[in-house]
Every structure is written in structure tokens, then in C-alpha cells.
N, C-alpha and C. Protein backbone atom coordinates (compact mmCIF):
# COMPACT_ATOMS: atom_id res chain seq x y z
N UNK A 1 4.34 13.53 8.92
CA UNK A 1 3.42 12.74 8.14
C UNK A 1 4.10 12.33 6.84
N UNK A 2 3.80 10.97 6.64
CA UNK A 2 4.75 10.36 5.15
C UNK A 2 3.56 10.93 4.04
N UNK A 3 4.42 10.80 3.34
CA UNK A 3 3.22 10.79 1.86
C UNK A 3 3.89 9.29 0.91
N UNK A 4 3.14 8.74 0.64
CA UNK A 4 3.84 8.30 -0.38
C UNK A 4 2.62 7.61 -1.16
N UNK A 5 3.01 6.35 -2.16
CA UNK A 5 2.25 5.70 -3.47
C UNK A 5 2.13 4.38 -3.15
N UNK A 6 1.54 3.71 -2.52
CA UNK A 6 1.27 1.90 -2.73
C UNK A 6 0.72 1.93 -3.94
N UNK A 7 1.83 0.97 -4.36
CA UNK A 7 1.84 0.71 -5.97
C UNK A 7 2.09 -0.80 -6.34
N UNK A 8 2.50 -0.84 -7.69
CA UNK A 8 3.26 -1.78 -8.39
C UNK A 8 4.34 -1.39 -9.38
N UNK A 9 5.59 -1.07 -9.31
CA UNK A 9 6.45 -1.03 -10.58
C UNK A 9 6.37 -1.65 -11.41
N UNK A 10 5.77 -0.67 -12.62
CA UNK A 10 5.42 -0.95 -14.40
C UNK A 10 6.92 -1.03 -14.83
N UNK A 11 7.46 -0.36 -15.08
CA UNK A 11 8.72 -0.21 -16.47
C UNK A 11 9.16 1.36 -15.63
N UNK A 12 10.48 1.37 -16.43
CA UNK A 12 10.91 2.80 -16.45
C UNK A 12 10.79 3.74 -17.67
N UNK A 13 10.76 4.89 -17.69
CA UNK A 13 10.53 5.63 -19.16
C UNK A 13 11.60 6.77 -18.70
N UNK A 14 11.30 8.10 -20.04
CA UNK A 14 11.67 8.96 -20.01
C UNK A 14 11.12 10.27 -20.42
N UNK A 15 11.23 11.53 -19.77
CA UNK A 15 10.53 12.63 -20.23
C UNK A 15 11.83 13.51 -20.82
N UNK A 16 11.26 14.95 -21.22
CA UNK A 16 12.32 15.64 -21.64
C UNK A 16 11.63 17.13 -21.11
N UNK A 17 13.01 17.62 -20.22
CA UNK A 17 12.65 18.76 -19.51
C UNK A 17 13.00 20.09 -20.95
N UNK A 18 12.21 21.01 -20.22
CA UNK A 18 11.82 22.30 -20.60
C UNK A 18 13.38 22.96 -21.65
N UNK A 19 14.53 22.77 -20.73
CA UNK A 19 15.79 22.76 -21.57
C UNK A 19 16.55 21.33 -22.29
N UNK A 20 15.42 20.58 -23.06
CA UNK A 20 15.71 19.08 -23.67
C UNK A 20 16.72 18.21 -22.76
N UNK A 21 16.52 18.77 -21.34
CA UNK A 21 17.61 17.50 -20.56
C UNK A 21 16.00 16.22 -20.49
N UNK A 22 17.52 14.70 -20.49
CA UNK A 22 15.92 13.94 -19.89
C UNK A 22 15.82 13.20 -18.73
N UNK A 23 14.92 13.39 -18.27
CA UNK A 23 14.72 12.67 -16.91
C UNK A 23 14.11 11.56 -16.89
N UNK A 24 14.66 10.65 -15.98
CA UNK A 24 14.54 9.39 -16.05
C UNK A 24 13.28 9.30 -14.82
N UNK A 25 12.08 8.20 -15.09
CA UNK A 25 10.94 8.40 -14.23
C UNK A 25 10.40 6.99 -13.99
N UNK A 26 9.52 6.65 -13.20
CA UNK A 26 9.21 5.42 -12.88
C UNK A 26 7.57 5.33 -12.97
N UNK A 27 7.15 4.63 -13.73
CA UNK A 27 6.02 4.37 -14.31
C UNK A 27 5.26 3.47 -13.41
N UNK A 28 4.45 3.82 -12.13
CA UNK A 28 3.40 3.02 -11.55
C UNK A 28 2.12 3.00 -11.56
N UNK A 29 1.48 1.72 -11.13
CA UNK A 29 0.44 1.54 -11.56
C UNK A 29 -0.23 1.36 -9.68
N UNK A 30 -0.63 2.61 -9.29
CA UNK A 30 -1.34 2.79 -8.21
C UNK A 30 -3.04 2.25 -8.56
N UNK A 31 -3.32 1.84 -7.91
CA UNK A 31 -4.71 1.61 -7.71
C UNK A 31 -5.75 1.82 -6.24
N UNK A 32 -6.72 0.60 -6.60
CA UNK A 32 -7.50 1.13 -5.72
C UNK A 32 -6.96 0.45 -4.31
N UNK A 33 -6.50 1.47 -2.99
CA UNK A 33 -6.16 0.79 -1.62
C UNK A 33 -7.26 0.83 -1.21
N UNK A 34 -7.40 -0.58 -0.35
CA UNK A 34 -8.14 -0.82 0.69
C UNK A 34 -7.86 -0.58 2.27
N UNK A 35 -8.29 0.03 3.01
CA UNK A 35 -7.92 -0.04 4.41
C UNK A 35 -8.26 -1.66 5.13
N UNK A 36 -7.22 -1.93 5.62
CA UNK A 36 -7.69 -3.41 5.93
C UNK A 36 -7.55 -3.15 7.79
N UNK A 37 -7.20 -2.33 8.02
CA UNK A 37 -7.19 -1.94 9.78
C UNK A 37 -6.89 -0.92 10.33
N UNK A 38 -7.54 -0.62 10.80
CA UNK A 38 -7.33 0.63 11.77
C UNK A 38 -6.59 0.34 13.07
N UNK A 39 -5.02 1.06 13.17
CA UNK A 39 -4.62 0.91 14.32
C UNK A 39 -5.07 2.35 15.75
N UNK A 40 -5.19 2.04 16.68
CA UNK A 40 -5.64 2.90 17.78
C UNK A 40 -4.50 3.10 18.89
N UNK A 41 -4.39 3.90 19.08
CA UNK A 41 -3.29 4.13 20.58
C UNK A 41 -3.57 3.49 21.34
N UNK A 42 -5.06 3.11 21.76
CA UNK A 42 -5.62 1.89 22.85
C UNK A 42 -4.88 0.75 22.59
N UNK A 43 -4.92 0.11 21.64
CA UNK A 43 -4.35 -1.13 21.40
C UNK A 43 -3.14 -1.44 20.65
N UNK A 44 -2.75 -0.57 20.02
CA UNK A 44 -1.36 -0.44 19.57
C UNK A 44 0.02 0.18 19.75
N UNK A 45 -0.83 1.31 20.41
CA UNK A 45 0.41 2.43 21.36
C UNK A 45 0.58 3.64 19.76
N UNK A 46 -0.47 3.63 19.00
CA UNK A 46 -0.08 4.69 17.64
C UNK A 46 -1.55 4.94 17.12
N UNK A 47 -1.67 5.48 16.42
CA UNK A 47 -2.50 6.08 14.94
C UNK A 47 -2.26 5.73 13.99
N UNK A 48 -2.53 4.79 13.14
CA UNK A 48 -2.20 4.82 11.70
C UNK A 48 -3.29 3.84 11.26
N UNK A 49 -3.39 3.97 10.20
CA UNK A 49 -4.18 2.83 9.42
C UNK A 49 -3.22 2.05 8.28
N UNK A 50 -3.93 0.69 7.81
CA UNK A 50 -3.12 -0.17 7.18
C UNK A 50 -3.92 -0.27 5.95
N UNK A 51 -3.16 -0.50 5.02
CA UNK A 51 -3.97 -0.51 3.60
C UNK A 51 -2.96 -1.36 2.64
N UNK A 52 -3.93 -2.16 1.76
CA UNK A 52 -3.54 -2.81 1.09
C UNK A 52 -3.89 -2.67 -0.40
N UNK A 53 -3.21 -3.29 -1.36
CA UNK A 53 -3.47 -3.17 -2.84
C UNK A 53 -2.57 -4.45 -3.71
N UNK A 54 -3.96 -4.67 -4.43
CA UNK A 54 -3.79 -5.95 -5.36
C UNK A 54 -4.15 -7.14 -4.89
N UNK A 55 -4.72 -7.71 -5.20
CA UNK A 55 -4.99 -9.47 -5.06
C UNK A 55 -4.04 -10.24 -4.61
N UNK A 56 -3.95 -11.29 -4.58
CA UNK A 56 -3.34 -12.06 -4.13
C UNK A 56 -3.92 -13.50 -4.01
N UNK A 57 -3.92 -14.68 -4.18
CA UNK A 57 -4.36 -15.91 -4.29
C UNK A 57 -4.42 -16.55 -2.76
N UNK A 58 -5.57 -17.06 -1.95
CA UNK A 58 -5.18 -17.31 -1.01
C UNK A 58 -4.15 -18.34 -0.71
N UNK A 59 -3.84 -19.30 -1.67
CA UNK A 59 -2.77 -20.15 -0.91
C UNK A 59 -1.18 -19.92 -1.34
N UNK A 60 -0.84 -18.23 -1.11
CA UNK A 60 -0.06 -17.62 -1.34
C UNK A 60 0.29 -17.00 0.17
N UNK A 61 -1.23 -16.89 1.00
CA UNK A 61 -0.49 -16.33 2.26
C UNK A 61 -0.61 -17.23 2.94
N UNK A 62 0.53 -16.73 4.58
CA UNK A 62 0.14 -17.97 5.71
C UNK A 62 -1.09 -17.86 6.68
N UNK A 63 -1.07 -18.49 7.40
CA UNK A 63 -2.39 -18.08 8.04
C UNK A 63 -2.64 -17.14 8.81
N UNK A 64 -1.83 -16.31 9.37
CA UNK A 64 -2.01 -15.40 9.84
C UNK A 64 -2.51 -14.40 9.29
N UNK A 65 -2.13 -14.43 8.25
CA UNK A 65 -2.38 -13.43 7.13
C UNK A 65 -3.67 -13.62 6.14
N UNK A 66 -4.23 -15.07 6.36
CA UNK A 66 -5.24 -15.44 5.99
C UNK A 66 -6.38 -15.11 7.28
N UNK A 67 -6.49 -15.02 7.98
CA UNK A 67 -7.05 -14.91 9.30
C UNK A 67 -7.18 -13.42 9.92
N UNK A 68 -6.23 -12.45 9.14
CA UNK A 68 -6.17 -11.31 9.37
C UNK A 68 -7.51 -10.78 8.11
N UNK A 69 -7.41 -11.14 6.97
CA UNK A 69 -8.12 -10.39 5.96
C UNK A 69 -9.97 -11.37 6.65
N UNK A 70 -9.52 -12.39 7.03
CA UNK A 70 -11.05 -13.21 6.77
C UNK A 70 -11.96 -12.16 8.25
N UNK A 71 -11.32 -12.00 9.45
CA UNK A 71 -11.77 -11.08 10.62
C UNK A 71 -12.12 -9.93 9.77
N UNK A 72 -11.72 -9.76 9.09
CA UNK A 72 -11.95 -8.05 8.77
C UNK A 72 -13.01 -8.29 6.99
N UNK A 73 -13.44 -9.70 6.83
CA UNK A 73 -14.51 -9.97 5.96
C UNK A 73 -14.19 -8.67 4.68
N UNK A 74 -12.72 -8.89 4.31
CA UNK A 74 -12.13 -8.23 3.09
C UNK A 74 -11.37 -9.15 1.98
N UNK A 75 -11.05 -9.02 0.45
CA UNK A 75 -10.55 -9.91 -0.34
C UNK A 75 -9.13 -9.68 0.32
N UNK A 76 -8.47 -10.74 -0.22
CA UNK A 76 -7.32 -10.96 0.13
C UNK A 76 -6.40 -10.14 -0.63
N UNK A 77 -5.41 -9.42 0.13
CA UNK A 77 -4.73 -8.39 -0.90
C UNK A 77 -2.95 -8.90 -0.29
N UNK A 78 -2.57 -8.41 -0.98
CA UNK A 78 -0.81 -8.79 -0.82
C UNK A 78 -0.36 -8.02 0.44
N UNK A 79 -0.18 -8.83 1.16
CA UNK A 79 0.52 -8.39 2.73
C UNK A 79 2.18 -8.08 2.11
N UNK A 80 2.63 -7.62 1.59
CA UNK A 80 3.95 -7.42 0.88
C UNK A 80 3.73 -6.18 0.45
N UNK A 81 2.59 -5.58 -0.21
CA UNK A 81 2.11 -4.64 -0.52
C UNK A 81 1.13 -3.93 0.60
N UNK A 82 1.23 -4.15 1.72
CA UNK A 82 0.49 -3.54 2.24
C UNK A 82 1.48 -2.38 3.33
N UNK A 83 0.59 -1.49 4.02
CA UNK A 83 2.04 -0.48 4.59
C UNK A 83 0.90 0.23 5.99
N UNK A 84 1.31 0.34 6.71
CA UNK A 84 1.19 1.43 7.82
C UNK A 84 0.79 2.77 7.96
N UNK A 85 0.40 3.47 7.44
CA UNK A 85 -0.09 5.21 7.22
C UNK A 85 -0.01 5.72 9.05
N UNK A 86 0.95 6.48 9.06
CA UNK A 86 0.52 7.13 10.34
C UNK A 86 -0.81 8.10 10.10
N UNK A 87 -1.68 8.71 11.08
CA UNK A 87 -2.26 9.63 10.78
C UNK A 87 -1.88 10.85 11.96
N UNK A 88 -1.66 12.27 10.68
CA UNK A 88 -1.30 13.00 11.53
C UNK A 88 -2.46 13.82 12.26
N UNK A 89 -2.26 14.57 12.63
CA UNK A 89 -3.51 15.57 13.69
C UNK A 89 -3.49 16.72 12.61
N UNK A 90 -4.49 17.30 12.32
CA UNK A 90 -4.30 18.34 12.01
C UNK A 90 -5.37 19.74 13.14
């Protein structure tokens, strides 16, 4: 199972560890994901769901991608930003 952050890269900064070394860190601005589909083993051959984050202008995507969010009667979010989640079993 992945873990990870659908985000946006803010800036880079810096902290300072416990023995004044400093570490260099990446400042994102996660928000709110939307699930925009549920994939099924029936129809996809997997488990995962798809989720998206941030807006996007519609005459920014193509139509497929316009046609994908309008079926699923959701705002349009950045297919660039969007990602795959397997789901594992627990």
C-alpha cells in the first residue's frame, strides 16, 4: 500500500534539528481530495480509487477529461493532479 500527499509545491524552507544541523523540507499545500472514481476488479482488473485536487478551468481540459468529471456530476479538478490509490485489504 502507497502512502503518499496530493498536493501542490509551495516553496522550500528550512528547519533546525535537535543537534543545530538543518534540514532542508518542502512546504505543501495539501487540501481537500475529491474521489472522482472508484475503480473495481470487475471493470478494471484492480482496486483503487482516483482522487483529485484543485480546480481547474474547464477550457483547460480535453474532452475526455471534461466528460469524465461531468458523468460523475463533480467540479472540475486537475487531471495532472489527480492519482490512483490502490486499496489495500486489511
Amino acid at each position: 500500500m502507497e502512502k503518499a500527499i496530493l498536493g501542490t509545491k509551495i516553496g522550500m524552507t528550512q528547519i533546525f534539528g535537535e543537534g543545530g544541523e538543518v534540514i532542508p523540507v518542502t512546504v505543501v499545500m495539501a487540501g481537500p481530495c475529491v474521489v472522482t472514481q472508484k475503480k473495481t476488479v470487475e471493470t478494471d482488473g484492480y482496486e483503487a480509487v482516483q482522487v483529485g485536487f484543485g480546480d481547474v478551468k474547464e477550457k483547460h481540459l480535453n474532452k475526455p477529461q471534461l466528460g469524465h468529471f461531468k458523468r460523475q456530476t463533480l467540479q472540475t479538478k486537475s487531471m495532472s493532479e489527480s492519482s490512483d490509490l490502490m486499496i489495500a485489504k486489511v
